[in-house]
N, C-alpha and C. Protein backbone atom coordinates (compact mmCIF):
# COMPACT_ATOMS: atom_id res chain seq x y z
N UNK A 1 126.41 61.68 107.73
CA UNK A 1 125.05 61.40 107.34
C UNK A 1 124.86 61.61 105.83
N UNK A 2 125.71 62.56 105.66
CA UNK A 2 125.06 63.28 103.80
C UNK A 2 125.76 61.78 103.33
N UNK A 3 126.89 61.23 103.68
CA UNK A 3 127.61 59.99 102.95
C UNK A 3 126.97 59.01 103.28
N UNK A 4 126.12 58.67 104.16
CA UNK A 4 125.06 57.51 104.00
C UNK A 4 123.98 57.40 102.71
N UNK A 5 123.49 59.26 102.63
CA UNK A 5 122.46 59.21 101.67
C UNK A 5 122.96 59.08 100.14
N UNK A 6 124.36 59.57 99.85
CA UNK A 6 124.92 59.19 98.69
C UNK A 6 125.08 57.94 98.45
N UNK A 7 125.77 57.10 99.55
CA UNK A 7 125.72 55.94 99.33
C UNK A 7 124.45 54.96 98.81
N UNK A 8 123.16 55.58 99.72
CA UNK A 8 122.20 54.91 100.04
C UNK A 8 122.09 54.98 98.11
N UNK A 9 121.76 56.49 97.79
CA UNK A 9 120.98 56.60 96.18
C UNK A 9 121.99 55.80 95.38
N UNK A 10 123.10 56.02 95.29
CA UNK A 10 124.06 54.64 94.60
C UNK A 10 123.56 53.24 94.60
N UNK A 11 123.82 52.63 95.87
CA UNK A 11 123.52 51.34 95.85
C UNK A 11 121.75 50.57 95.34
N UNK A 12 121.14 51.61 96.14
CA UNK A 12 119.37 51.12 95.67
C UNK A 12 119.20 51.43 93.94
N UNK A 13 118.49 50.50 93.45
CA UNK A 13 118.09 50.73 92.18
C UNK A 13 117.16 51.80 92.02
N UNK A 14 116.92 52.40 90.88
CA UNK A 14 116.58 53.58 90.37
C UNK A 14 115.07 53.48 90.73
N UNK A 15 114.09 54.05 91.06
CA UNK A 15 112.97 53.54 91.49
C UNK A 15 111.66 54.42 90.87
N UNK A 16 111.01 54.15 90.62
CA UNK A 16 110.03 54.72 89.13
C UNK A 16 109.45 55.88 89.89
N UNK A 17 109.12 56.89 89.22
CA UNK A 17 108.39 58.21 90.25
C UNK A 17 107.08 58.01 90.75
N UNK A 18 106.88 58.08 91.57
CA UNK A 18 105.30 58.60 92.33
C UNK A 18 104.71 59.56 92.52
N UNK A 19 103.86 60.12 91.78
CA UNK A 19 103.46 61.57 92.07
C UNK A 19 102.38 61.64 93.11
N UNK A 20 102.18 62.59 93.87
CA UNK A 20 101.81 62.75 95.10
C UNK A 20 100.10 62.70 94.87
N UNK A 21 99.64 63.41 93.46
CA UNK A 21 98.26 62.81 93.64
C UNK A 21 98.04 61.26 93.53
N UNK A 22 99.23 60.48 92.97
CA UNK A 22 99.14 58.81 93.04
C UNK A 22 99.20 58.33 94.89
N UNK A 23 99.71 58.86 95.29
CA UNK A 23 99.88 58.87 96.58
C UNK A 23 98.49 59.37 97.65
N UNK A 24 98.29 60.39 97.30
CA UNK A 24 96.54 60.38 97.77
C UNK A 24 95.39 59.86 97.64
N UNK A 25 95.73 59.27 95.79
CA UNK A 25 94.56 58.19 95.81
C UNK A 25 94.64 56.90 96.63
N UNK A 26 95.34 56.32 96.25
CA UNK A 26 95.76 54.94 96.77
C UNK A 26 96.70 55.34 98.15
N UNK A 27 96.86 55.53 98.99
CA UNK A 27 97.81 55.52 100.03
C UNK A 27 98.23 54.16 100.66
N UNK A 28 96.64 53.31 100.85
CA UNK A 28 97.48 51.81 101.23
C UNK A 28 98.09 51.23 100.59
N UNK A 29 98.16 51.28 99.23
CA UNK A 29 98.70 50.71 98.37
C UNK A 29 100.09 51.10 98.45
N UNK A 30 100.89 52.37 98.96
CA UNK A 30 101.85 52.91 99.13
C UNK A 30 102.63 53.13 100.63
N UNK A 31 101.48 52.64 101.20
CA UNK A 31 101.86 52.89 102.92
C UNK A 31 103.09 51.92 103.62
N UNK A 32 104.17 52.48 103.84
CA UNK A 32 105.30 51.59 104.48
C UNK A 32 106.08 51.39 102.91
N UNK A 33 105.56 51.55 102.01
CA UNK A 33 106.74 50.85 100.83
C UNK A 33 107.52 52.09 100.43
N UNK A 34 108.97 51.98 99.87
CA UNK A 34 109.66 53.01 99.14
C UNK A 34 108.97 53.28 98.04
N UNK A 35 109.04 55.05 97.99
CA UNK A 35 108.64 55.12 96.87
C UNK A 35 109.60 56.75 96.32
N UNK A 36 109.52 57.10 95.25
CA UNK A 36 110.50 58.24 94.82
C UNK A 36 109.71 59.27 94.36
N UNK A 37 110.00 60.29 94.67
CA UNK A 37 108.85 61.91 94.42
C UNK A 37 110.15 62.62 94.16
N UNK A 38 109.66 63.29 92.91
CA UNK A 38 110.47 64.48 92.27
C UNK A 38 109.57 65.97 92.66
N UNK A 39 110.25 66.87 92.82
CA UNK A 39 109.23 68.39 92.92
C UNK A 39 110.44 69.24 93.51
N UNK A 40 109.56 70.50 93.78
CA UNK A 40 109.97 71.92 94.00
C UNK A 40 110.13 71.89 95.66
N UNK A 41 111.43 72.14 96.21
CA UNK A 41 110.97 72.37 98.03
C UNK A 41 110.36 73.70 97.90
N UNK A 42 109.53 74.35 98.99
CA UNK A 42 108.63 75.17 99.27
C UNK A 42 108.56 75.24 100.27
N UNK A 43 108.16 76.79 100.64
CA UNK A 43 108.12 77.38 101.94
C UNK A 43 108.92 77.36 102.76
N UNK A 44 109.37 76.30 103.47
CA UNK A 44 110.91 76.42 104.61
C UNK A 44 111.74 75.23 104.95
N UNK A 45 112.61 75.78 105.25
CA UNK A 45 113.17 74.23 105.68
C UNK A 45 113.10 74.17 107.03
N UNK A 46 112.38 73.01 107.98
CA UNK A 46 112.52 72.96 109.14
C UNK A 46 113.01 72.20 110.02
N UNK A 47 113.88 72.94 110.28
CA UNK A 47 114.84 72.26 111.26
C UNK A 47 114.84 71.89 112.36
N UNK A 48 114.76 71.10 113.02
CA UNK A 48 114.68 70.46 114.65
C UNK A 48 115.87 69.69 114.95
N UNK A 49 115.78 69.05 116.16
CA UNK A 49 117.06 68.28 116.64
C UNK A 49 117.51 67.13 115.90
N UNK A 50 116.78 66.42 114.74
CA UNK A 50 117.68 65.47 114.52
C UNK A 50 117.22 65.00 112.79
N UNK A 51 116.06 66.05 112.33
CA UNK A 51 115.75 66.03 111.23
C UNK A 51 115.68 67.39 110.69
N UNK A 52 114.76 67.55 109.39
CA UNK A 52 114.80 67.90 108.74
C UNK A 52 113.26 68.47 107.72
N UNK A 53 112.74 69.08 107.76
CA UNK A 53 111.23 68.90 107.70
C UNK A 53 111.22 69.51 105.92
N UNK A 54 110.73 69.11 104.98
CA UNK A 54 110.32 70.05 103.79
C UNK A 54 108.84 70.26 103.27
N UNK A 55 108.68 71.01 102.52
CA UNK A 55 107.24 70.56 101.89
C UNK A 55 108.17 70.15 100.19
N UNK A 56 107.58 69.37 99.61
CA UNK A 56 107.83 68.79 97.86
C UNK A 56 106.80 68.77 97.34
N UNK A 57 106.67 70.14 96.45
CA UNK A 57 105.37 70.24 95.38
C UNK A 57 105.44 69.76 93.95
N UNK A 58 104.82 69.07 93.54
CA UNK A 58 105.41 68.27 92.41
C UNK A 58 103.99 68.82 91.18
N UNK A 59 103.56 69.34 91.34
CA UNK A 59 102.60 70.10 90.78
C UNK A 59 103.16 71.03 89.50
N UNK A 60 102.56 71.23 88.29
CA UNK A 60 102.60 71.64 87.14
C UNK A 60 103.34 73.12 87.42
N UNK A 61 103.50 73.75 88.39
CA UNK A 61 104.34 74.98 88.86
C UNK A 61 105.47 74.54 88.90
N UNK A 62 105.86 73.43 89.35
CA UNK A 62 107.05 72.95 90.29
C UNK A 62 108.38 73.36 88.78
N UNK A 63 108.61 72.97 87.76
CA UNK A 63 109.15 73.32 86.99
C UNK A 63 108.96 74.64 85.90
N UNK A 64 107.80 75.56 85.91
CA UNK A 64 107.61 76.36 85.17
C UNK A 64 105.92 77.38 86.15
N UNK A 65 107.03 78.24 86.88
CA UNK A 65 105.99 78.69 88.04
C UNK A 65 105.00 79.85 87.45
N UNK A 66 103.97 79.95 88.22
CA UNK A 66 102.98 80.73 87.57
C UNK A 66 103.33 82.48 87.06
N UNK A 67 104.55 82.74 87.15
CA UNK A 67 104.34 84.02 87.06
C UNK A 67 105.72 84.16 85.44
N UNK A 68 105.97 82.94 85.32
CA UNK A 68 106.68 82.21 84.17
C UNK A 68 105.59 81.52 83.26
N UNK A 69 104.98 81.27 83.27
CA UNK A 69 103.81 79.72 82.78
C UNK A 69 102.74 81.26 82.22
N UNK A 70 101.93 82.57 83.20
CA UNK A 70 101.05 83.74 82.77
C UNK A 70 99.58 82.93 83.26
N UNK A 71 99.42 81.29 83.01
CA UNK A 71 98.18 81.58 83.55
C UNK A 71 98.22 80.11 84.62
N UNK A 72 97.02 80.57 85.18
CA UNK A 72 96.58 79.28 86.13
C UNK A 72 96.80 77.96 85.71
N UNK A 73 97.46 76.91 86.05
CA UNK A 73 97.21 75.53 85.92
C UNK A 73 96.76 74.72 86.50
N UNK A 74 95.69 74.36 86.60
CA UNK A 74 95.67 73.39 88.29
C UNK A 74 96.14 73.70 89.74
N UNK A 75 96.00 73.07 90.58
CA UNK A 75 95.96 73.40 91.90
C UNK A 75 97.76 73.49 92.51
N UNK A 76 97.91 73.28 93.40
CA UNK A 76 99.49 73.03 94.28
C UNK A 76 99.26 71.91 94.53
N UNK A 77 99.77 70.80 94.43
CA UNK A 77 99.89 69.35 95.11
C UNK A 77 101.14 69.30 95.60
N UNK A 78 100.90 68.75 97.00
CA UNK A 78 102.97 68.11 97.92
C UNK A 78 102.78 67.12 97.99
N UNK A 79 103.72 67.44 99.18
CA UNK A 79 103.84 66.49 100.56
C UNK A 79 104.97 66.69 100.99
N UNK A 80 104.58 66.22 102.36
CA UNK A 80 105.50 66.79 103.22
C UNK A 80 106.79 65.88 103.69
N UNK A 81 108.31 66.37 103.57
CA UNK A 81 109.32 64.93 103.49
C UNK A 81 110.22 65.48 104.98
N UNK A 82 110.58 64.17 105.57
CA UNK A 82 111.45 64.12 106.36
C UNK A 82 112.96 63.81 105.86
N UNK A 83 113.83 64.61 106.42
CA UNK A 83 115.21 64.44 106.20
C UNK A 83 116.15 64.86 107.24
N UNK A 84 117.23 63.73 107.21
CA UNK A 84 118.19 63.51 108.27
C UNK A 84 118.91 64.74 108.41
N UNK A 85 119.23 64.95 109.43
CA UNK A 85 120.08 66.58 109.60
C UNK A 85 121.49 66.45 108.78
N UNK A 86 122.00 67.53 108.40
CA UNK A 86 123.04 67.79 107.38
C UNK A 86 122.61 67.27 105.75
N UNK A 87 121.17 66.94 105.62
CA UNK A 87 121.05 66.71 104.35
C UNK A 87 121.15 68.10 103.68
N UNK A 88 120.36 68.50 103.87
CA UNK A 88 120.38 70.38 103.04
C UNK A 88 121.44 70.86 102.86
N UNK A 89 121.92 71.42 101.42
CA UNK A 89 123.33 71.90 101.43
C UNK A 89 122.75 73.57 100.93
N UNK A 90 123.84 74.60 101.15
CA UNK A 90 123.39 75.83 100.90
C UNK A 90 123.11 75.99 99.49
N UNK A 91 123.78 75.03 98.94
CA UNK A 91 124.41 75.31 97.02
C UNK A 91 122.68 75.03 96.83
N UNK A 92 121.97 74.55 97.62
CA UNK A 92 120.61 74.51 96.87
C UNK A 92 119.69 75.61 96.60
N UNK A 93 119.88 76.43 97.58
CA UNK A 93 119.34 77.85 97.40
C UNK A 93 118.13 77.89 98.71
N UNK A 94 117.23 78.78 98.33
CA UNK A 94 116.31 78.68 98.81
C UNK A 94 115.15 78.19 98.91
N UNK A 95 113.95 77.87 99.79
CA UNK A 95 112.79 77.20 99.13
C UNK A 95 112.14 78.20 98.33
N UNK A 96 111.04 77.53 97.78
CA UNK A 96 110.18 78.27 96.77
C UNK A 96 109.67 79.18 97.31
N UNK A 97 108.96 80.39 96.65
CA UNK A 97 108.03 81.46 97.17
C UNK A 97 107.60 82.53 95.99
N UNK A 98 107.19 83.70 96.03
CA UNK A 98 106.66 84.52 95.31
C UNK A 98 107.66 84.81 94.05
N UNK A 99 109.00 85.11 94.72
CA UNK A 99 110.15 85.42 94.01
C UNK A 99 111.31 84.43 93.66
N UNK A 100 110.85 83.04 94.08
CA UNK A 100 112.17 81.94 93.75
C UNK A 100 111.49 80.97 93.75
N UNK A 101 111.85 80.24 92.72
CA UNK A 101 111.27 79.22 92.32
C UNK A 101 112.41 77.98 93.18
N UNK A 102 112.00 77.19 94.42
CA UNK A 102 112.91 76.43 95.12
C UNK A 102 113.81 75.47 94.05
N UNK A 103 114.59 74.70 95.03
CA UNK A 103 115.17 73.59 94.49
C UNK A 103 114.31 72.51 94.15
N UNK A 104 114.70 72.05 93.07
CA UNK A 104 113.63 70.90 92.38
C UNK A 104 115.00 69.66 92.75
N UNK A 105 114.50 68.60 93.34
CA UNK A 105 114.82 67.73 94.26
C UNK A 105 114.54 65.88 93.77
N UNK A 106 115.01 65.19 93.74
CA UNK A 106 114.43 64.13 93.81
C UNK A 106 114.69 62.72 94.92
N UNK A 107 113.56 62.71 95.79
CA UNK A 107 113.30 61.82 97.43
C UNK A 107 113.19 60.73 97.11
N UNK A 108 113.95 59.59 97.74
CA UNK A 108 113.10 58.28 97.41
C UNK A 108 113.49 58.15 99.40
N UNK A 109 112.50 57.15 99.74
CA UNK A 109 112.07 57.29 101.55
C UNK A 109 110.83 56.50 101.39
N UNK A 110 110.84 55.89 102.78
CA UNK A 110 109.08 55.48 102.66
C UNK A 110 108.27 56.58 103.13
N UNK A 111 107.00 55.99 102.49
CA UNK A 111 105.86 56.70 102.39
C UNK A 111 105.34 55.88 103.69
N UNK A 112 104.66 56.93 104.32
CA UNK A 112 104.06 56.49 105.89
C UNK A 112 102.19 57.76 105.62
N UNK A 113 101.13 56.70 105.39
CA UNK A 113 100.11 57.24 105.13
C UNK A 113 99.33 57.59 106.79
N UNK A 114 98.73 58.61 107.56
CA UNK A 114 98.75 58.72 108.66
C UNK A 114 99.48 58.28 109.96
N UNK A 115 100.46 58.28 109.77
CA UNK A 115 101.81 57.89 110.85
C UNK A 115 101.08 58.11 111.99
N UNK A 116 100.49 57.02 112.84
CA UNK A 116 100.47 57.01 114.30
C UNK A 116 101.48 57.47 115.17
N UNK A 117 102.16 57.48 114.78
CA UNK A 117 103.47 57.80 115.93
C UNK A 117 104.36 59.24 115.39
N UNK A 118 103.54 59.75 114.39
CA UNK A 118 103.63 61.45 114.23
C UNK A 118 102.34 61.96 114.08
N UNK A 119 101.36 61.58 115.13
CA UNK A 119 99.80 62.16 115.00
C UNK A 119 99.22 62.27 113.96
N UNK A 120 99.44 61.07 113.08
CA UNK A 120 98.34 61.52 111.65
C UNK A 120 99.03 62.03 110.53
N UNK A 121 100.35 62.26 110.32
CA UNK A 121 100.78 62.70 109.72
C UNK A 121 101.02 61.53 108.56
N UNK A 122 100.90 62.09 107.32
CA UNK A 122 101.43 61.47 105.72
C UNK A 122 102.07 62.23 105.34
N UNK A 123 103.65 61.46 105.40
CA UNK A 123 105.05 62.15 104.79
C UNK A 123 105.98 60.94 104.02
N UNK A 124 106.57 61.55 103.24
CA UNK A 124 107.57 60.79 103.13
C UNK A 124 109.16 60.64 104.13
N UNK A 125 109.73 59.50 104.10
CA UNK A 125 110.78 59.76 105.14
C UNK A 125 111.80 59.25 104.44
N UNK A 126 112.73 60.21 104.41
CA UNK A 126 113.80 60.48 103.03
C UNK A 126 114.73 59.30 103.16
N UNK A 127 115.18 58.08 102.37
CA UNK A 127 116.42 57.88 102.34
C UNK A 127 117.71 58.27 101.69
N UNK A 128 116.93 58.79 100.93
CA UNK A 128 118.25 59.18 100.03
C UNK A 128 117.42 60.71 99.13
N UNK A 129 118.35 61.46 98.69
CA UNK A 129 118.02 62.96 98.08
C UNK A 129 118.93 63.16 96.81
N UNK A 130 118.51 63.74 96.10
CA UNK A 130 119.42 63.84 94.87
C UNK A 130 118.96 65.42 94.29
N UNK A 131 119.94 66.62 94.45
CA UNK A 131 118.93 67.82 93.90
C UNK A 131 119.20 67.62 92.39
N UNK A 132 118.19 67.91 91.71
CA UNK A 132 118.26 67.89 90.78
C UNK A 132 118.18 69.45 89.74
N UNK A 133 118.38 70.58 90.30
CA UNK A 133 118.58 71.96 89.67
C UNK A 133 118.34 72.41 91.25
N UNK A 134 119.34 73.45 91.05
CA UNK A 134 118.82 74.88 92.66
C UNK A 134 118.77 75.64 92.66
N UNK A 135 118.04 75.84 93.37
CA UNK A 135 116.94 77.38 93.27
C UNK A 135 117.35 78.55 92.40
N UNK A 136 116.11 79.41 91.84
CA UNK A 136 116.56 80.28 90.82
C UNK A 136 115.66 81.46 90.97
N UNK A 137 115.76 82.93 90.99
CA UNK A 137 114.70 83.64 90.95
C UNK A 137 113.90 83.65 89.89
N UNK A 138 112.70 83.95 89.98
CA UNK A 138 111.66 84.61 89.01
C UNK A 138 111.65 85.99 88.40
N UNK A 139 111.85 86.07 87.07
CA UNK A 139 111.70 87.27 87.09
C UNK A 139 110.06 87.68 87.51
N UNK A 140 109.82 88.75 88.12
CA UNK A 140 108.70 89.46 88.31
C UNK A 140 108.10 90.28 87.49
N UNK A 141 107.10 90.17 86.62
CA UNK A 141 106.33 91.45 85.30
C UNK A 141 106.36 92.76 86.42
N UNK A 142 106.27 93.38 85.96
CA UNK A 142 105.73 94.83 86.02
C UNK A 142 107.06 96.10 86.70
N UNK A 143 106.44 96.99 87.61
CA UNK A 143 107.92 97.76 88.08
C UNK A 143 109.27 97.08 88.36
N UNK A 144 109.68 97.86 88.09
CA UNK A 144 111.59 97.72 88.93
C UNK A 144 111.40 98.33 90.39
N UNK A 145 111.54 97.43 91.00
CA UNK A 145 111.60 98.19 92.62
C UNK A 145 112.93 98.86 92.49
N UNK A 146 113.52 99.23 92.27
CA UNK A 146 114.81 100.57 92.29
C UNK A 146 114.36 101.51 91.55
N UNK A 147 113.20 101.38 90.23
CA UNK A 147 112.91 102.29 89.74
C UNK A 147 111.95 103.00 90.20
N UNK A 148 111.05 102.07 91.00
CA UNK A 148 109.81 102.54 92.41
C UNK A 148 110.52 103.59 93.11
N UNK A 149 111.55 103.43 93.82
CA UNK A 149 112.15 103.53 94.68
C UNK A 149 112.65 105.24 94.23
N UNK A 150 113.38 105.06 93.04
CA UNK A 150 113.79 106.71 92.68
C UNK A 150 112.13 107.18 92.72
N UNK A 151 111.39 106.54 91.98
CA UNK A 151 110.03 107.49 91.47
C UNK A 151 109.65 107.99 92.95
N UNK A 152 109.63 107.33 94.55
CA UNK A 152 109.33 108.03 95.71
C UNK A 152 110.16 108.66 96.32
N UNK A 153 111.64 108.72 95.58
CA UNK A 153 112.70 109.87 96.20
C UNK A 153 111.86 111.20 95.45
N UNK A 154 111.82 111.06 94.07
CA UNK A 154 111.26 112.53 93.21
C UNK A 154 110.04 112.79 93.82
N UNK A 155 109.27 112.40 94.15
CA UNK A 155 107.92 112.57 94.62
C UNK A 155 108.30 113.07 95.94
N UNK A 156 109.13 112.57 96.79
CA UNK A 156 109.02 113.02 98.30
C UNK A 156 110.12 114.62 98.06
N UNK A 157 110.88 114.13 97.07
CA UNK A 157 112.09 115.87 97.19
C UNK A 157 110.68 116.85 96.73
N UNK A 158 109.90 116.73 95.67
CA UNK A 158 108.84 118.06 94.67
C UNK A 158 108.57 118.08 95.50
N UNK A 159 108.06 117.29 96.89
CA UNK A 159 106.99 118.23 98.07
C UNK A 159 107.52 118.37 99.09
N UNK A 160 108.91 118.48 99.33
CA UNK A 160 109.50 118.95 99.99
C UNK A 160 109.67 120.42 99.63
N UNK A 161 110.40 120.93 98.37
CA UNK A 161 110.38 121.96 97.76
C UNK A 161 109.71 122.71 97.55
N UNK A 162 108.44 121.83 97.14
CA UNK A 162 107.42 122.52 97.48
C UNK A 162 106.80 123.62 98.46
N UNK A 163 107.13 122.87 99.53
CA UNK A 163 106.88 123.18 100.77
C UNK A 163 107.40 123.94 101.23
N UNK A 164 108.64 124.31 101.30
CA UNK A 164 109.46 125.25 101.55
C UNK A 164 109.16 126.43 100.73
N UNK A 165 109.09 126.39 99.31
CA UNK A 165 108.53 127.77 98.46
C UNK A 165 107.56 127.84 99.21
N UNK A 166 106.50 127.19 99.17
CA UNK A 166 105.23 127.66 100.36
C UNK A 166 105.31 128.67 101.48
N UNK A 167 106.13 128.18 102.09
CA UNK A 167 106.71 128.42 103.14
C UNK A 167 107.20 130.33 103.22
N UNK A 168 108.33 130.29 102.16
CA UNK A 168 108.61 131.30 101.85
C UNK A 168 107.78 132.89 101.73
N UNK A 169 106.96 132.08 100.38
CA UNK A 169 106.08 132.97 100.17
C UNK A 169 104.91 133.28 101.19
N UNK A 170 104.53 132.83 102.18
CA UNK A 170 103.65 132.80 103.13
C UNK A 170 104.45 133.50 104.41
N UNK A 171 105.99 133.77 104.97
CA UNK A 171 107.00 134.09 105.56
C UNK A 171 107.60 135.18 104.87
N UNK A 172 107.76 136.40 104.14
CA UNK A 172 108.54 136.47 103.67
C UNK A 172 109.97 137.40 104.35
N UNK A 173 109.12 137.38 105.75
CA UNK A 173 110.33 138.30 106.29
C UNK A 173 111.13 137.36 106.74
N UNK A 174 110.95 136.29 107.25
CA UNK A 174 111.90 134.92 107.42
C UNK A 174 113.27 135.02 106.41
């Protein structure tokens, strides 16, 4: 399958990007035709019997995430892509989240605007995938969780010790 989708992005011509708020405005205009979305995968990959489920946020985070970027930019914009099983390779990393900024990806698939025959659903349905960088952590501002971590060993040993001198002096025939 992964050698169909290589093949597939080889042979089809290069196909101009669509960004997903172009895709919400106009949807008939896009409904049933190929179209190509670049972005960040996010949240999970879901797996079922014969696909492949992602979310693709293509939103002003998607390359420079908010805790990199310091302030708000605009909202999260996706959408949600279907892909053939064995597309996902591990070398991509993980999806996006608090601490990893996902694989930034680029889908070309048709666009299906309320899919009757997936209850309403507007996704893209992947033919071909190309990652284009994978996944990377964020650094996080503020503590070192290992340095957290000693600061509640010292805190829990002083009142332990504590406690025991307490102890003592309140015991002393012990």
């Amino acid at each position: 399958m992964r050698l169909l989708l290589v093949l597939s992005l080889m042979l089809n011509p290069s196909h101009a990007l669509v960004g997903t708020a172009e895709l919400d405005a106009e949807p008939e205009r896009f409904d049933d035709r190929e179209v190509t979305i670049r972005g960040e995968i996010i949240g999970d990959y879901g797996y079922r019997a014969d696909d492949i489920w992602i979310q693709i946020n293509d939103d002003t985070y998607a390359d420079t995430p908010l805790l990199e970027r310091g302030e708000p930019s605009g909202t999260n914009t996706g959408i949600g892509v279907r892909l053939p099983t064995g597309t996902v390779d591990e070398a991509w990393g993980p999806p996006g989240g608090y601490r990893v900024r996902g694989p930034i990806v680029e889908v070309t698939g048709v666009f299906h605007h309320a899919d009757p025959e997936r209850g309403g659903d507007t996704y893209v349905d992947a033919t071909a995938v190309r990652l284009i960088e994978p996944a990377r952590p964020i650094a996080v501002p503020g503590a070192d969780p290992v340095l957290l971590a000693m600061a509640a060993f010292m805190v829990i040993l002083g009142g332990v010790l504590w406690a025991r001198a307490r102890w003592r002096k309140l015991n002393p025939e012990a």
